[in-house]
N, C-alpha and C. Protein backbone atom coordinates (compact mmCIF):
# COMPACT_ATOMS: atom_id res chain seq x y z
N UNK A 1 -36.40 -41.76 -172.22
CA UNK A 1 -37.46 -41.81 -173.20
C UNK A 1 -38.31 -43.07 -172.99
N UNK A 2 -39.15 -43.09 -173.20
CA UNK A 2 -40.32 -43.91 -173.00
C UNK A 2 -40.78 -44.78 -173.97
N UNK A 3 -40.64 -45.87 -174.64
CA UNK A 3 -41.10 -46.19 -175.64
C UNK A 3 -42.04 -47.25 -175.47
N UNK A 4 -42.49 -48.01 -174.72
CA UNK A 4 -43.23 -48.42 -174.09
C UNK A 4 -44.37 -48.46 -173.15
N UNK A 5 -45.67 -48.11 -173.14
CA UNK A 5 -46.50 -48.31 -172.12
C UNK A 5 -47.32 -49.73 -171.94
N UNK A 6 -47.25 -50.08 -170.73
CA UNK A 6 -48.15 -51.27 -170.32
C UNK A 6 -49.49 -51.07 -169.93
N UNK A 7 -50.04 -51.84 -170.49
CA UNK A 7 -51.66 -52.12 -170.28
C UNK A 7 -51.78 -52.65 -169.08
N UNK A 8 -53.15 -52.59 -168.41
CA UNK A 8 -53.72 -53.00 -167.70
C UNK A 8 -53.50 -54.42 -167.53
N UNK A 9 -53.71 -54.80 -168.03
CA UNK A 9 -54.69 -56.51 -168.50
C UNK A 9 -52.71 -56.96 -168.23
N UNK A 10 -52.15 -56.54 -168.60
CA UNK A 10 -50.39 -57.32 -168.58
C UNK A 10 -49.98 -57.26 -167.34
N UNK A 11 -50.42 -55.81 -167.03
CA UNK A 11 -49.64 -55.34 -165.15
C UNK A 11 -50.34 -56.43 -164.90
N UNK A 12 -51.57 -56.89 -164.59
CA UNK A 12 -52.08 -57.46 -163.91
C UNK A 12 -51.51 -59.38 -163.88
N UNK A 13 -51.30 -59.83 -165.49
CA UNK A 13 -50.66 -60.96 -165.54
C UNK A 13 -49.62 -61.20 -164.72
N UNK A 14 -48.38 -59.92 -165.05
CA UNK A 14 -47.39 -59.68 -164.41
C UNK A 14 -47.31 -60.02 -162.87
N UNK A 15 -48.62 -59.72 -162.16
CA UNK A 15 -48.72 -58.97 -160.77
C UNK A 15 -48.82 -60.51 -160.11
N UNK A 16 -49.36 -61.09 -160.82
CA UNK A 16 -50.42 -62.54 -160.43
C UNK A 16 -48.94 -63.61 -160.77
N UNK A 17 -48.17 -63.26 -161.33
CA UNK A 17 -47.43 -64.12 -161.97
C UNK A 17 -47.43 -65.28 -162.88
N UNK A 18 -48.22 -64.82 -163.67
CA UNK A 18 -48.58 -65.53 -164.62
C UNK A 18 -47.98 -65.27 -166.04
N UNK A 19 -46.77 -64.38 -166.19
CA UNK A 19 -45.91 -63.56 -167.12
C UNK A 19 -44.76 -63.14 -166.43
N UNK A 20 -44.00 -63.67 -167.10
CA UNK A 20 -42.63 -62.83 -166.48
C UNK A 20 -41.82 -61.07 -167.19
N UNK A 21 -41.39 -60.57 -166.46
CA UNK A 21 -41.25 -59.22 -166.88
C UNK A 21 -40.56 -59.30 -167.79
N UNK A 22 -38.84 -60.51 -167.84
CA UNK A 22 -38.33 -60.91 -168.81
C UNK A 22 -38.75 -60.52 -170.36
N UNK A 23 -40.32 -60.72 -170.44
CA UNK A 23 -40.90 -60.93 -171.96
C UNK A 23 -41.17 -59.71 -172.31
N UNK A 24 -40.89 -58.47 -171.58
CA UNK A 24 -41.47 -57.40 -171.88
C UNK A 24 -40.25 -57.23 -173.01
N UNK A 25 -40.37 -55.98 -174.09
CA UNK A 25 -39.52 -55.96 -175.17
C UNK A 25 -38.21 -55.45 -174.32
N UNK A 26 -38.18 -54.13 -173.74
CA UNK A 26 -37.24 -53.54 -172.78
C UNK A 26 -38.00 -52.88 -171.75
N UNK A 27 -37.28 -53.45 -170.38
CA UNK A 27 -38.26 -53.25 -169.66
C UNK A 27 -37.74 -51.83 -169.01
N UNK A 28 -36.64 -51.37 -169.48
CA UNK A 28 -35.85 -50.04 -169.01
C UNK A 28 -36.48 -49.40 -169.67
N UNK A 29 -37.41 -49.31 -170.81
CA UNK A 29 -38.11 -48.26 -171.75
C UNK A 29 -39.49 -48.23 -171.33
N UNK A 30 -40.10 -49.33 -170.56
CA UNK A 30 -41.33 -49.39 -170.43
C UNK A 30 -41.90 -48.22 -169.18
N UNK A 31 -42.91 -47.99 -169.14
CA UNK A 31 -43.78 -47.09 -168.22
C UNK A 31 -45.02 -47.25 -168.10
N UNK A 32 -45.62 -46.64 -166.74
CA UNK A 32 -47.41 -46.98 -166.82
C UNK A 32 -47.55 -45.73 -166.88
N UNK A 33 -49.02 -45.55 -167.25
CA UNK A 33 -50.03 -44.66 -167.43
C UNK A 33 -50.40 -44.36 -165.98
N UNK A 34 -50.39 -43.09 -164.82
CA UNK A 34 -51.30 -43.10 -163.99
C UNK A 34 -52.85 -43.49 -164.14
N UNK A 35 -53.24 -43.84 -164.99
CA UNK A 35 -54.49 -44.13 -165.91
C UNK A 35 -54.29 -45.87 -165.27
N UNK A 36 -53.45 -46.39 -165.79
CA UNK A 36 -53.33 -47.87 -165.36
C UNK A 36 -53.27 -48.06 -163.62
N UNK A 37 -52.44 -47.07 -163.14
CA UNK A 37 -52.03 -47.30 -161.74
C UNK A 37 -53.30 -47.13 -160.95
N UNK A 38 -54.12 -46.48 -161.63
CA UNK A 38 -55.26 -46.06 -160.98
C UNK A 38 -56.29 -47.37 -161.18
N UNK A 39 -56.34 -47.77 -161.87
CA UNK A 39 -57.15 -49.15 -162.58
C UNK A 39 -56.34 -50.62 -161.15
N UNK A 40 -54.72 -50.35 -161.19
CA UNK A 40 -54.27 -51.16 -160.49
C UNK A 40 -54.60 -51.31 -158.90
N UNK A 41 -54.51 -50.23 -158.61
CA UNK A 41 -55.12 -49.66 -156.74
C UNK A 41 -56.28 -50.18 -157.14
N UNK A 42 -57.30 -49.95 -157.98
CA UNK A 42 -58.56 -49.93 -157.80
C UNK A 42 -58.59 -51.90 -157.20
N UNK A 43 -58.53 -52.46 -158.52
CA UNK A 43 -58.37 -54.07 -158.35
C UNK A 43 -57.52 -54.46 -156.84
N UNK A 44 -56.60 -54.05 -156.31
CA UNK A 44 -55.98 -54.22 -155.40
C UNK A 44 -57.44 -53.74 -154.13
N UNK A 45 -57.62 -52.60 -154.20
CA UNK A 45 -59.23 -51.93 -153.34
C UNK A 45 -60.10 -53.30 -152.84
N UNK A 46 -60.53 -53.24 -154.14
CA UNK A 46 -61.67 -54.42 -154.32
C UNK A 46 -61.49 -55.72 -153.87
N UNK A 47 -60.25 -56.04 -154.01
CA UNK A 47 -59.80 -57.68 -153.87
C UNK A 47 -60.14 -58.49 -152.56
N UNK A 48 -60.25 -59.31 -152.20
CA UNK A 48 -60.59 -59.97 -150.91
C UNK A 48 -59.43 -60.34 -150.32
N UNK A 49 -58.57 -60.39 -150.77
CA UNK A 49 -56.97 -59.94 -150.14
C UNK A 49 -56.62 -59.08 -150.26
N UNK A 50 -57.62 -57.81 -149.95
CA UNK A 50 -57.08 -56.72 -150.18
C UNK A 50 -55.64 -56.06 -149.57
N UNK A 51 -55.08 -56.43 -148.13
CA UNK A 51 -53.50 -55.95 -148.20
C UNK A 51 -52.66 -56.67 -149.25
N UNK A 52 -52.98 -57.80 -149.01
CA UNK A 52 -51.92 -58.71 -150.08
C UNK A 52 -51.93 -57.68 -151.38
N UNK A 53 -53.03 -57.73 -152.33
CA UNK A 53 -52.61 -57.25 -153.75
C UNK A 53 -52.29 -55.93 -153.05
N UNK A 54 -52.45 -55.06 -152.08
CA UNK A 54 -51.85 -53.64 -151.91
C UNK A 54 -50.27 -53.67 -152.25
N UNK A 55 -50.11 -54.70 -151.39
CA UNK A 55 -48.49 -54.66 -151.08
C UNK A 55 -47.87 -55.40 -152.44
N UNK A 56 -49.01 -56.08 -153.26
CA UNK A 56 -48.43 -56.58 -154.42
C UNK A 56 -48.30 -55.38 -155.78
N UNK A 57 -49.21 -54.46 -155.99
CA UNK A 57 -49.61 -53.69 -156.92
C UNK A 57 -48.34 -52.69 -156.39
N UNK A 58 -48.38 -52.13 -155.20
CA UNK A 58 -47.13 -50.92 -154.24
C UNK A 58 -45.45 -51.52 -155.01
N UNK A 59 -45.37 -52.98 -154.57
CA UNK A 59 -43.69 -53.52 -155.01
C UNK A 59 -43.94 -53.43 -156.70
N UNK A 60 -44.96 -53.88 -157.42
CA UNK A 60 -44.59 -54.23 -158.94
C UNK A 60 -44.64 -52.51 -159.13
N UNK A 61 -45.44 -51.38 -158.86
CA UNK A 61 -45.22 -50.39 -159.70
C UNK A 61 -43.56 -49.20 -159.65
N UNK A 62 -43.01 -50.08 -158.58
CA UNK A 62 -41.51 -49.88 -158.44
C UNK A 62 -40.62 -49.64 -159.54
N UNK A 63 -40.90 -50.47 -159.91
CA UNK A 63 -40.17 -51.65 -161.61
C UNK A 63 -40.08 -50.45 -162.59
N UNK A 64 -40.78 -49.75 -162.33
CA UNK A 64 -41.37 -48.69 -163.71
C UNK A 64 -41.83 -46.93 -163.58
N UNK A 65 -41.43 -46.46 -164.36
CA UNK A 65 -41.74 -44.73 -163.92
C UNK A 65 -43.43 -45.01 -164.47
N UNK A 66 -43.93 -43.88 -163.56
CA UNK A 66 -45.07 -43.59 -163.62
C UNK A 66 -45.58 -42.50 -164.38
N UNK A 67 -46.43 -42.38 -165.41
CA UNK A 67 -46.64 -40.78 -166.13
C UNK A 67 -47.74 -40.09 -165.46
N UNK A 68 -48.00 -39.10 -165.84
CA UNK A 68 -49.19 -38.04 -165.21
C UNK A 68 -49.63 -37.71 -166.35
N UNK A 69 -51.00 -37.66 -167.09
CA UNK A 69 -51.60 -37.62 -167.90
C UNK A 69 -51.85 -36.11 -167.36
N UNK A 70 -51.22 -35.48 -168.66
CA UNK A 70 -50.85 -34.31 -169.19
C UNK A 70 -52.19 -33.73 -170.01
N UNK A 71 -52.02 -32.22 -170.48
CA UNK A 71 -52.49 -31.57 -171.11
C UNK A 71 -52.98 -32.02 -172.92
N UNK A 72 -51.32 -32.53 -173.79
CA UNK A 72 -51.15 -33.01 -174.59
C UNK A 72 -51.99 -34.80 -174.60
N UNK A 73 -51.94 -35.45 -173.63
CA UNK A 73 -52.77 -36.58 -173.97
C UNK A 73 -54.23 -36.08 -173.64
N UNK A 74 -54.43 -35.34 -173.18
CA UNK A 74 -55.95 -34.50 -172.66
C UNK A 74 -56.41 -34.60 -174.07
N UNK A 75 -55.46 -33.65 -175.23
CA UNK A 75 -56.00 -33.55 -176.48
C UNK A 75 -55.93 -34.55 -177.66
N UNK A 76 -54.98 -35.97 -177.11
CA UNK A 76 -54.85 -36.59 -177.68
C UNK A 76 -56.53 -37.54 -177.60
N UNK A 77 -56.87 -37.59 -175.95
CA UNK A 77 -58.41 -38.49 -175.43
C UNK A 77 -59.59 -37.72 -176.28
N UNK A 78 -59.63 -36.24 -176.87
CA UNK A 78 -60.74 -35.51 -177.23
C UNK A 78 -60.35 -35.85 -178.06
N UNK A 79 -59.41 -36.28 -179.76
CA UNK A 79 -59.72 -36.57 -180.91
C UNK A 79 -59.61 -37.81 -181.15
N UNK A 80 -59.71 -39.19 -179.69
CA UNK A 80 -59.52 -40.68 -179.99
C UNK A 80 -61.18 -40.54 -179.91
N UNK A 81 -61.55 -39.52 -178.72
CA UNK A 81 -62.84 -40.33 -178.37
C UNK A 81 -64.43 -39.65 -179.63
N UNK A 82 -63.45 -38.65 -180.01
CA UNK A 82 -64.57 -38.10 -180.90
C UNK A 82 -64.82 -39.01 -182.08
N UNK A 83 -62.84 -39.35 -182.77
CA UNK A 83 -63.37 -40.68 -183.63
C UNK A 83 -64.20 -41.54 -183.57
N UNK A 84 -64.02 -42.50 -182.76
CA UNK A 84 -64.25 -43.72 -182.21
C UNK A 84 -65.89 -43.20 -181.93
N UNK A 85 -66.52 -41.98 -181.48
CA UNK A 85 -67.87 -42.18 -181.18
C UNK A 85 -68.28 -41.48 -182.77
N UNK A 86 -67.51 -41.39 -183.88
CA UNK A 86 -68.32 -41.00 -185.00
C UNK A 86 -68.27 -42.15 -186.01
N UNK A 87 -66.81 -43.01 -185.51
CA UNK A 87 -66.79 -44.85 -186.09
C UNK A 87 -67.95 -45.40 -185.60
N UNK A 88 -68.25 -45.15 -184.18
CA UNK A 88 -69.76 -45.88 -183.55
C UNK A 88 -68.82 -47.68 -183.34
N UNK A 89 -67.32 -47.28 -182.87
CA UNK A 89 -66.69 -48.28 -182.95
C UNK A 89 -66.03 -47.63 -181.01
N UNK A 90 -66.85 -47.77 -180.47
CA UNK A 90 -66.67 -47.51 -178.89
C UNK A 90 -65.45 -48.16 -178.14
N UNK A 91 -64.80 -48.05 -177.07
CA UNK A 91 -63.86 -49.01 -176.43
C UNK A 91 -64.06 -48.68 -174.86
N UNK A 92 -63.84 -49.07 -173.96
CA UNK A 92 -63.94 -48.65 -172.78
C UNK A 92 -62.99 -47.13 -172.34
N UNK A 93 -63.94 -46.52 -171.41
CA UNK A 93 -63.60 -45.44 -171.34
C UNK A 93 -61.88 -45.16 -170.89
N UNK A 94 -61.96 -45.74 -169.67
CA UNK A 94 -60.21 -46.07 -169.23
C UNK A 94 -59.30 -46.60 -170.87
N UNK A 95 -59.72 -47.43 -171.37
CA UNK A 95 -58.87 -47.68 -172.18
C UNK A 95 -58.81 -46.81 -173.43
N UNK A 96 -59.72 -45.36 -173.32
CA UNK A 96 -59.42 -44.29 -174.58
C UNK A 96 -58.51 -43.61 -173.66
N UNK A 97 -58.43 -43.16 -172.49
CA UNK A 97 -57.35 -42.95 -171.17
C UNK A 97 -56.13 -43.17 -171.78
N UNK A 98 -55.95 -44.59 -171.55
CA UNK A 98 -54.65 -45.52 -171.71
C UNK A 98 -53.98 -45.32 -173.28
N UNK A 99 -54.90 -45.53 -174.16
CA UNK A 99 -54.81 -45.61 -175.91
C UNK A 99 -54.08 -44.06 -176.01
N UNK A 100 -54.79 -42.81 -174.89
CA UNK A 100 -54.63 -41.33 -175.65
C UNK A 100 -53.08 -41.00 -175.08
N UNK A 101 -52.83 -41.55 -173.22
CA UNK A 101 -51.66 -41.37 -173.05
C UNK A 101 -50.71 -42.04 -173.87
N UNK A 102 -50.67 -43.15 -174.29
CA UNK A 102 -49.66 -43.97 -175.36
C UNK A 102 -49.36 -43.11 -176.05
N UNK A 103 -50.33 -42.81 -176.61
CA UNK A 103 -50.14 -41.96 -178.54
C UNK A 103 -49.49 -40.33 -178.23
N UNK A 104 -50.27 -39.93 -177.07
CA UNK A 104 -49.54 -38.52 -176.79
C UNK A 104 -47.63 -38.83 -176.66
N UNK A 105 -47.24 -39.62 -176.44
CA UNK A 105 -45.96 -39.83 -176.14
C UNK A 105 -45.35 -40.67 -177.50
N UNK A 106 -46.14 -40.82 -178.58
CA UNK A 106 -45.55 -41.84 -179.50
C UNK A 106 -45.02 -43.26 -179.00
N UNK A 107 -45.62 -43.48 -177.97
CA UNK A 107 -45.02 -45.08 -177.07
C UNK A 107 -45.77 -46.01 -177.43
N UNK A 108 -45.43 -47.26 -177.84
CA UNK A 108 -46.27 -48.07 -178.36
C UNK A 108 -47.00 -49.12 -177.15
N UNK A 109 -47.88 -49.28 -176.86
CA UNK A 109 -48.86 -49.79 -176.32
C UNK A 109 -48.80 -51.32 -176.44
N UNK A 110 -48.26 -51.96 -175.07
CA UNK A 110 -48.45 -53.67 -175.02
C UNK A 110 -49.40 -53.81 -174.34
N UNK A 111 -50.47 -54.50 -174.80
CA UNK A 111 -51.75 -55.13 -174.51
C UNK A 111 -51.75 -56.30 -174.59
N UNK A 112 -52.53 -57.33 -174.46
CA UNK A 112 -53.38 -58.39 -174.48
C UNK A 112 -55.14 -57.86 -175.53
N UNK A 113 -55.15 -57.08 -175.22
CA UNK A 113 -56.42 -56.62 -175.74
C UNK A 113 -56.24 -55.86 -177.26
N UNK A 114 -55.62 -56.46 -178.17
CA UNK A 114 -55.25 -55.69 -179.44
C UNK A 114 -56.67 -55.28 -180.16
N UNK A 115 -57.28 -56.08 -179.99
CA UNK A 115 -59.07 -55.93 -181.06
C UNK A 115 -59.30 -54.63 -180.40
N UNK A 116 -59.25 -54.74 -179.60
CA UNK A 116 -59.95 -53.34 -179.00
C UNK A 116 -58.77 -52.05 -179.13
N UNK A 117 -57.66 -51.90 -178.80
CA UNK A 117 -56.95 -50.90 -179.09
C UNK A 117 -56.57 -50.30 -180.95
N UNK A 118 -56.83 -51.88 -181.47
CA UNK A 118 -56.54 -51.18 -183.23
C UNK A 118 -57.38 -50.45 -184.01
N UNK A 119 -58.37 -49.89 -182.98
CA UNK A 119 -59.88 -48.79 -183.39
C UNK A 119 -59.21 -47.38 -183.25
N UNK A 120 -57.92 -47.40 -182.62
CA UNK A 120 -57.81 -46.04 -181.95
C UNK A 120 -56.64 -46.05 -183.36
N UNK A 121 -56.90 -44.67 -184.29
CA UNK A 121 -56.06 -44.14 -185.32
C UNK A 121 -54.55 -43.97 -184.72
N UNK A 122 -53.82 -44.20 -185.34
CA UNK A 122 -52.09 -43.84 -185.35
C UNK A 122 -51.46 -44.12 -183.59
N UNK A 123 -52.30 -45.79 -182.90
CA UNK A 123 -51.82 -45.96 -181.97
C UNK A 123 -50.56 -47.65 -182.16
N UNK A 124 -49.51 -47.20 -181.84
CA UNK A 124 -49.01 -48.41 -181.89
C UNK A 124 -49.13 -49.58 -180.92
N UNK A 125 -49.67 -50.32 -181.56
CA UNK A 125 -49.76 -51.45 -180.21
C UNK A 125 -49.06 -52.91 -180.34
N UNK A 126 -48.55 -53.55 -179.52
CA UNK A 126 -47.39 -54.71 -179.49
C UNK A 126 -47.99 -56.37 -178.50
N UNK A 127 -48.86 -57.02 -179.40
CA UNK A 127 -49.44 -58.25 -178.86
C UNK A 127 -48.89 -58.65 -177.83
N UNK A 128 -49.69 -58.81 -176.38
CA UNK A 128 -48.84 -59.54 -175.24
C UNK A 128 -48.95 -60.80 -175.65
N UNK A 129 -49.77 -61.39 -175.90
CA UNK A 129 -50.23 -62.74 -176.19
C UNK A 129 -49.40 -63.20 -177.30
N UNK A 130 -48.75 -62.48 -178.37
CA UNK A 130 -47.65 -63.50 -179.07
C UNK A 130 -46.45 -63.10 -178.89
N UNK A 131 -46.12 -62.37 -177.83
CA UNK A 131 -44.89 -62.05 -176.97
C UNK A 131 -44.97 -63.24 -175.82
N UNK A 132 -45.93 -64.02 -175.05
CA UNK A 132 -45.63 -64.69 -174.36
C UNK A 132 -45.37 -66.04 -174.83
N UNK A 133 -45.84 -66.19 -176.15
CA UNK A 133 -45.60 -67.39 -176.95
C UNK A 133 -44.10 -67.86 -177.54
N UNK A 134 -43.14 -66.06 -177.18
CA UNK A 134 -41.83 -66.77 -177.52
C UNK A 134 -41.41 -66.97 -176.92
């Protein structure tokens, strides 16, 4: 069971080493979003070390099962994003992605980016930033 998904913005702390995995709540429960992994290759793509972060983004997504954004978060992204564009309270597109796979699975969502994920209705989300403070 899954009770955990990681954000973007953390893999990436994680990746850089600037966070240790240690701080995650359980890291046997945690999982990415192919939504994230895809965000992760991308940054790895782009990078000017680009083998380095390859071979860095390839070993860290080891650590963790990977999901396939399903049917059920499909319908979870059509009633985050319809809210959110009738709140006129927008978030980045990847991250209604990330927000819809979380919630389709009832997994609560560790971010760094809480302002922006607490727009999305009945998503649980778990501060990276006062998780690294303990």
């Amino acid at each position: 069971m899954v009770a955990y998904f990681i954000d973007t913005d953390v893999c990436v702390a994680l990746i850089r080493g600037l966070a240790r995995v240690s701080r995650l709540p359980s890291p046997d429960k945690c999982a990415l979003s192919a939504v994230t992994t895809g965000e992760l290759w991308l940054g790895a793509e782009k990078s000017q070390q680009r083998d380095k972060q390859l071979r860095a983004v390839d070993a860290f997504i080891q650590f963790f099962s990977e999901l396939s954004f399903d049917k059920l978060a499909a319908r979870h992204y059509g009633e985050i994003r319809a809210h959110l564009e009738r709140q006129r309270m927008p978030i980045g597109p990847l991250d209604q992605l990330i927000a819809a796979h979380a919630r389709s699975l009832d997994a609560t969502l560790i971010t760094a980016n809480i302002r922006e994920f607490q727009r999305v209705p009945s998503l649980r989300c778990l501060s990276w930033k006062a998780r690294t403070r303990l």
